[in-house]
N, C-alpha and C. Protein backbone atom coordinates (compact mmCIF):
# COMPACT_ATOMS: atom_id res chain seq x y z
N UNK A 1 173.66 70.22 -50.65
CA UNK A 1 173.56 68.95 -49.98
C UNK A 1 172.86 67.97 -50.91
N UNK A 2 173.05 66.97 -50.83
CA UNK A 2 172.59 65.67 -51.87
C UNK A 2 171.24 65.55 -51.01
N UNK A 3 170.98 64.95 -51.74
CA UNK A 3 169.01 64.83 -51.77
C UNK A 3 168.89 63.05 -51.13
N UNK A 4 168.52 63.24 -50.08
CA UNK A 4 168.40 61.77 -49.15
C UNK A 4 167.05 61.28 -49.90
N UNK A 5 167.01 59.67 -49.68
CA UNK A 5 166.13 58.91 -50.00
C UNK A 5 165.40 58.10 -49.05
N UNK A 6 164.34 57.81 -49.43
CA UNK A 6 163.34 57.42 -47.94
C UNK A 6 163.66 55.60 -48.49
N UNK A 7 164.29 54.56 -47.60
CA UNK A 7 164.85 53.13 -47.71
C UNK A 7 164.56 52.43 -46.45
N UNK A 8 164.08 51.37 -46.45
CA UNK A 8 164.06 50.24 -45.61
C UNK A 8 165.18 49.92 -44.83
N UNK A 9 165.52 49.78 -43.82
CA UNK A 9 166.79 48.69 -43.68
C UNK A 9 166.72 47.16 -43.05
N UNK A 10 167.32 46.25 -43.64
CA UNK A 10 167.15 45.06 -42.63
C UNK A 10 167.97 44.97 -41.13
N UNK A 11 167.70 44.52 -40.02
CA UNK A 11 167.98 44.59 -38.73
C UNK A 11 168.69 43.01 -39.15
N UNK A 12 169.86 42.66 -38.43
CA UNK A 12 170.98 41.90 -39.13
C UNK A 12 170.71 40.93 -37.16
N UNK A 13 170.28 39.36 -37.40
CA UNK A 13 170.02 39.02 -35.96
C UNK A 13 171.19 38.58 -35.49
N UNK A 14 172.15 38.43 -36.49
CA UNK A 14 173.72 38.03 -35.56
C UNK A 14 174.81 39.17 -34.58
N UNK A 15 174.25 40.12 -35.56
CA UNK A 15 175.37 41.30 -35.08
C UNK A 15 175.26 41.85 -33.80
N UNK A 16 175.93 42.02 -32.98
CA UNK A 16 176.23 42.82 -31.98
C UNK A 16 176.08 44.63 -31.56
N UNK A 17 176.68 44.97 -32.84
CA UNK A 17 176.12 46.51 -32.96
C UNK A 17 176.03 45.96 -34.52
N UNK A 18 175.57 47.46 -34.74
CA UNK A 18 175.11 47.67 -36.80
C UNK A 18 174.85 49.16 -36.73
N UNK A 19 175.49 49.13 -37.65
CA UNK A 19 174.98 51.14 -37.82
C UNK A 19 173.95 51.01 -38.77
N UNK A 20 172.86 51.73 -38.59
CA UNK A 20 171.39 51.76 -39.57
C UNK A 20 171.71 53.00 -40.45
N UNK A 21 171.63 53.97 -40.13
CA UNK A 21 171.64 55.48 -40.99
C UNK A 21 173.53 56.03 -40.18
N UNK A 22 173.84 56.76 -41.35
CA UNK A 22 175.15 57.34 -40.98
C UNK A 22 175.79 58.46 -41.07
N UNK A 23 174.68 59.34 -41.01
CA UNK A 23 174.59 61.28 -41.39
C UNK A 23 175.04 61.39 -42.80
N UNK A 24 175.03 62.50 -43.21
CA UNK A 24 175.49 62.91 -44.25
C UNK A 24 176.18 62.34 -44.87
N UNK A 25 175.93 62.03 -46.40
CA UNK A 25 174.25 61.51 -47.06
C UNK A 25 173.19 61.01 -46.80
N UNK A 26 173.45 60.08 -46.44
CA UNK A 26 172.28 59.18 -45.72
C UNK A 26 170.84 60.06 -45.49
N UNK A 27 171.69 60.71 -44.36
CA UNK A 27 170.21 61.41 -43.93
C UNK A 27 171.05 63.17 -43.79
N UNK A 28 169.97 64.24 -42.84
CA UNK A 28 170.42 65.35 -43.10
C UNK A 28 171.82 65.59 -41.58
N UNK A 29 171.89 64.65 -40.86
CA UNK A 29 172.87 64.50 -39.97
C UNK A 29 172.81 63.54 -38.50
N UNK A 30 171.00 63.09 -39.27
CA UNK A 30 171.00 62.03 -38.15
C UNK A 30 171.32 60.69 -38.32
N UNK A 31 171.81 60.12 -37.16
CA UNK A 31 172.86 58.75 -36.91
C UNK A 31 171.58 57.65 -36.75
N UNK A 32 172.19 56.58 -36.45
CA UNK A 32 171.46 55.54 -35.48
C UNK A 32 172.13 54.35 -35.96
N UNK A 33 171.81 53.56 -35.28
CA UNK A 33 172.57 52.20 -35.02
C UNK A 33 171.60 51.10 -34.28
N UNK A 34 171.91 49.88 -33.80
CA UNK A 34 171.45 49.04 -33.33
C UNK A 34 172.41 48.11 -32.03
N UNK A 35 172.24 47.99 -30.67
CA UNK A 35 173.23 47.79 -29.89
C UNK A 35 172.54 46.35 -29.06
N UNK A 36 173.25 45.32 -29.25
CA UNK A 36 173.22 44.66 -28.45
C UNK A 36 173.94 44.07 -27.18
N UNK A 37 173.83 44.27 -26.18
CA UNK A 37 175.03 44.38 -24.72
C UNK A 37 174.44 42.79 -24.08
N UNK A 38 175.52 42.17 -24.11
CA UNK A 38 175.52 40.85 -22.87
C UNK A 38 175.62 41.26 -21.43
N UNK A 39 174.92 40.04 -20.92
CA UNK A 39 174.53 40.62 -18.82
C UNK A 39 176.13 41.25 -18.56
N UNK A 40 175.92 41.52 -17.98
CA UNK A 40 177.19 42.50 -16.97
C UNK A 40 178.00 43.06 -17.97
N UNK A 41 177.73 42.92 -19.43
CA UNK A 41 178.45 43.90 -20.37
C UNK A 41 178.30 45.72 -20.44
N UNK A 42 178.70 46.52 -21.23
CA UNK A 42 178.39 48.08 -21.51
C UNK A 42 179.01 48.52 -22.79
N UNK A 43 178.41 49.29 -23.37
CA UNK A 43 178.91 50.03 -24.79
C UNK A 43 179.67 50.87 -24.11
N UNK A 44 180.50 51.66 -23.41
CA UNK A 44 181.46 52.23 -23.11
C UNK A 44 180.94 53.48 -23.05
N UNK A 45 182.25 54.56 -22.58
CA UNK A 45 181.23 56.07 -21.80
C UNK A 45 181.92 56.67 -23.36
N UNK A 46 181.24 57.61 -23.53
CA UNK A 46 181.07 58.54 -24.24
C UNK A 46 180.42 60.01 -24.46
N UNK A 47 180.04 60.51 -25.15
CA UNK A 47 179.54 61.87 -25.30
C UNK A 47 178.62 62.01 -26.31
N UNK A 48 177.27 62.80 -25.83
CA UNK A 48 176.70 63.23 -27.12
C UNK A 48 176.89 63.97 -27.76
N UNK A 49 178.07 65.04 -27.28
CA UNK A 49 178.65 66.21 -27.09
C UNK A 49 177.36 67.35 -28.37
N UNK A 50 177.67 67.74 -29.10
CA UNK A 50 176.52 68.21 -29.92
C UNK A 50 175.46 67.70 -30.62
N UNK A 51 174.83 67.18 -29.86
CA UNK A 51 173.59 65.97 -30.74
C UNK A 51 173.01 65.96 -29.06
N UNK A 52 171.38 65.46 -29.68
CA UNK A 52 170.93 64.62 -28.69
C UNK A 52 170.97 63.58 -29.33
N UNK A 53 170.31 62.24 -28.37
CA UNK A 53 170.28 61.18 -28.42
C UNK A 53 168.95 60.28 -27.91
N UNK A 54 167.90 59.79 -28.67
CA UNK A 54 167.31 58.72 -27.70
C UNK A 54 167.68 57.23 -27.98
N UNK A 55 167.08 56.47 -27.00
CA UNK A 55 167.88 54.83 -27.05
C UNK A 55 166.38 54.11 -26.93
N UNK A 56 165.89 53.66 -27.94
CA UNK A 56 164.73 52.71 -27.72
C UNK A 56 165.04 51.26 -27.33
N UNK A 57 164.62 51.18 -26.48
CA UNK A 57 164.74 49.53 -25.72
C UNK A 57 163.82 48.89 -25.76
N UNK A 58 164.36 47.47 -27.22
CA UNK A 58 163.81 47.06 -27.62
C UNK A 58 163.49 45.41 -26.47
N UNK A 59 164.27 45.11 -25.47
CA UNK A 59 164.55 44.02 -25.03
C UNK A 59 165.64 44.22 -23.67
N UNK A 60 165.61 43.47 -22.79
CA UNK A 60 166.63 43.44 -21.26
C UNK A 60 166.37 44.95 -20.54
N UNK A 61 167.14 44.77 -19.64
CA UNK A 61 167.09 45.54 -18.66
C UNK A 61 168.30 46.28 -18.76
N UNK A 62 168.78 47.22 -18.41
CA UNK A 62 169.66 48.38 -17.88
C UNK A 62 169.85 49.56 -17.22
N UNK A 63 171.05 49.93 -17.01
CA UNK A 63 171.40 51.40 -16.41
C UNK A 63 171.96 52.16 -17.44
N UNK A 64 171.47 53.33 -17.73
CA UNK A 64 172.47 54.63 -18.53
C UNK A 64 173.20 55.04 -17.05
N UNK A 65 174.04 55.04 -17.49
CA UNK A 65 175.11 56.06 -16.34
C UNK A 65 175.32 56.96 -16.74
N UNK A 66 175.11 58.51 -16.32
CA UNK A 66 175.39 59.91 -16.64
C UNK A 66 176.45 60.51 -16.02
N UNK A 67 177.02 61.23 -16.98
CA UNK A 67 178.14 61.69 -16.55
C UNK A 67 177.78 62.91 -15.17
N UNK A 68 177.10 63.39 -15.07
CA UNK A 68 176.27 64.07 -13.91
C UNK A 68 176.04 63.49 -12.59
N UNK A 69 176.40 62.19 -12.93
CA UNK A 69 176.46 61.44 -11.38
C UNK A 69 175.24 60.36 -11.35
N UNK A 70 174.08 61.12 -12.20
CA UNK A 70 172.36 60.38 -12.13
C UNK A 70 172.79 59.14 -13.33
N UNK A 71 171.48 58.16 -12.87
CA UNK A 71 171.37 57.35 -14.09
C UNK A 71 169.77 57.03 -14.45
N UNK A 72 169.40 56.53 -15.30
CA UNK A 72 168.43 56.09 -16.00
C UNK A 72 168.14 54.58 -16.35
N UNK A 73 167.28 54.22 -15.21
CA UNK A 73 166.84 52.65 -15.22
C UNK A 73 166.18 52.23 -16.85
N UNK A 74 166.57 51.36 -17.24
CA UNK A 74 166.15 51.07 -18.54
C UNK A 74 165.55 49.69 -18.77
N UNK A 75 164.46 49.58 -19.08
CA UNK A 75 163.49 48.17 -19.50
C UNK A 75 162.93 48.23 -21.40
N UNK A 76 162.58 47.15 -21.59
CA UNK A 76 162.09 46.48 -22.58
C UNK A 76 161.04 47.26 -23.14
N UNK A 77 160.60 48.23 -23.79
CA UNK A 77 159.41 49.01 -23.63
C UNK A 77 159.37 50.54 -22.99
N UNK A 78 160.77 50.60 -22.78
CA UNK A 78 160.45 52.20 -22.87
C UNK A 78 161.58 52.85 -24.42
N UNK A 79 161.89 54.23 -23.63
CA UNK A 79 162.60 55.02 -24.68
C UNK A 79 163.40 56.06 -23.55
N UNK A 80 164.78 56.40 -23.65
CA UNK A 80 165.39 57.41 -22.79
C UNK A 80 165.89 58.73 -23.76
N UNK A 81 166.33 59.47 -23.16
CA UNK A 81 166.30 61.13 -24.42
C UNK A 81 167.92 61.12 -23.39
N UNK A 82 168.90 61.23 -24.15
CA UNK A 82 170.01 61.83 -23.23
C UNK A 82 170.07 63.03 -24.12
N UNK A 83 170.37 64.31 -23.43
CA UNK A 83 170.61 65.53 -23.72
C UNK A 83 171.62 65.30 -24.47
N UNK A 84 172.42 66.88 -25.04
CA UNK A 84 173.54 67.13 -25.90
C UNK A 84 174.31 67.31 -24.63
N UNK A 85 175.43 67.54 -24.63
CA UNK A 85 177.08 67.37 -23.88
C UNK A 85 176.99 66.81 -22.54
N UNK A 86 176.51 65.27 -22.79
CA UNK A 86 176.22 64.35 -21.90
C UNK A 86 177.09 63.49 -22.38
N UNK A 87 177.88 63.33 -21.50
CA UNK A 87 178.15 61.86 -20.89
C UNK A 87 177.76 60.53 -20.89
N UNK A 88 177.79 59.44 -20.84
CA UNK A 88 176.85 58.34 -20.78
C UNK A 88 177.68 57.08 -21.01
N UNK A 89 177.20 56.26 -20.30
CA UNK A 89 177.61 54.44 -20.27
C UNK A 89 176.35 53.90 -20.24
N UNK A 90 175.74 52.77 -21.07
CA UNK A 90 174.74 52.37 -21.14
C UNK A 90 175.40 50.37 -20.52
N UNK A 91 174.79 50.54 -19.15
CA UNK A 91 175.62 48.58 -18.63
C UNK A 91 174.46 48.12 -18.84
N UNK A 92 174.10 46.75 -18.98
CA UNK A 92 173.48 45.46 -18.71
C UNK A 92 173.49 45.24 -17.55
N UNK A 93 172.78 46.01 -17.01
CA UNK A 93 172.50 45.05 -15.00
C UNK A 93 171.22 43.45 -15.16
N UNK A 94 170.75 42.99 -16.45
CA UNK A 94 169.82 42.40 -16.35
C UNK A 94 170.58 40.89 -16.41
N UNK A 95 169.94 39.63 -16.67
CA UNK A 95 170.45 38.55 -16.74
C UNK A 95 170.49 37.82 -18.34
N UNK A 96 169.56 38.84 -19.38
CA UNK A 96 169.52 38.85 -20.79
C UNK A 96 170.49 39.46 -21.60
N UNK A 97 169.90 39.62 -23.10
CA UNK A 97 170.54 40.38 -23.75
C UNK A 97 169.92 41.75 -24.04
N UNK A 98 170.36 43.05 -23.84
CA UNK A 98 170.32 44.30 -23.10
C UNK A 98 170.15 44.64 -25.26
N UNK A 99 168.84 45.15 -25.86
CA UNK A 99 169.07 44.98 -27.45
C UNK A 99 168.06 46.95 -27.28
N UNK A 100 168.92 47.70 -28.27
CA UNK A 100 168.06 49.14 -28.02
C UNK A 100 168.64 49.49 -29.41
N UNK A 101 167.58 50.44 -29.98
CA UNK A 101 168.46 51.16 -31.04
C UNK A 101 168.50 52.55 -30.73
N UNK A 102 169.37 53.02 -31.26
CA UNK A 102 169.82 54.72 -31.00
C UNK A 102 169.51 55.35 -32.20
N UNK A 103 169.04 56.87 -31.84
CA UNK A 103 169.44 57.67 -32.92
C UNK A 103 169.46 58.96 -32.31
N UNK A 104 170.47 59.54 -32.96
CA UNK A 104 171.38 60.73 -32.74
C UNK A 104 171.17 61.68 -33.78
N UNK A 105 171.28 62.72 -33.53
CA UNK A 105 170.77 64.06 -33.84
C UNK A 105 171.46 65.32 -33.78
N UNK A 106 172.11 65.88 -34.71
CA UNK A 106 172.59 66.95 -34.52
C UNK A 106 171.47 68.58 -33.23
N UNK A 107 171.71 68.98 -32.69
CA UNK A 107 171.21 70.41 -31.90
C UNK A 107 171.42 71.99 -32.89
N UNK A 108 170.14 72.09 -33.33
CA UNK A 108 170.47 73.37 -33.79
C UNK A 108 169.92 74.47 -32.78
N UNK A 109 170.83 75.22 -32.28
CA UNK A 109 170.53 76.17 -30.78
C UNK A 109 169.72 76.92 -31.83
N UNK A 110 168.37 77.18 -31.00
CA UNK A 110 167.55 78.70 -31.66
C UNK A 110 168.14 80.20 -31.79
């Protein structure tokens, strides 16, 4: 495996999403990105399927929707952990802009 380097990144204030790190090379397989969602908008459902995931919320309000039926109220100041082979829709229920960054993580089972 190539030998990762420890780098800065700049946070880009126009963009909508931005991918920050992008597994292998980059790093040893962890992701992350930067998401910004308009009121009554959503990044769409998806899967963590082998990875976890947390979503730091940097700004607005939201719902994670779980594929399990539950969801996860989301504010300005926290952090959510979605498990591995989860499900998930992250909406904008607030009247702002809904701004979190992610990073994703491969699961190595013990």
């Amino acid at each position: 495996m190539s030998a990762t380097k420890a780098r800065v990144i700049d946070l880009s204030p126009e963009d909508c999403y931005q991918q920050l790190l992008g597994g292998v090379p980059e790093t040893r397989g962890m992701r992350s990105g930067r998401q910004a969602i308009a009121p009554g908008a959503e990044c769409g459902e998806h899967s963590t399927k082998a990875h976890e995931e947390v979503l730091v919320i940097l700004t607005g309000s939201g719902v994670a929707k779980l594929g399990d039926g539950s969801s996860l109220e989301l504010r300005g100041g926290q952090i959510a952990y979605i498990p591995p082979q989860m499900t998930h829709n992250v909406v904008n229920a607030g009247d702002t802009v809904l701004r979190y960054i992610y990073v994703v993580a491969p699961v190595n089972e013990p």
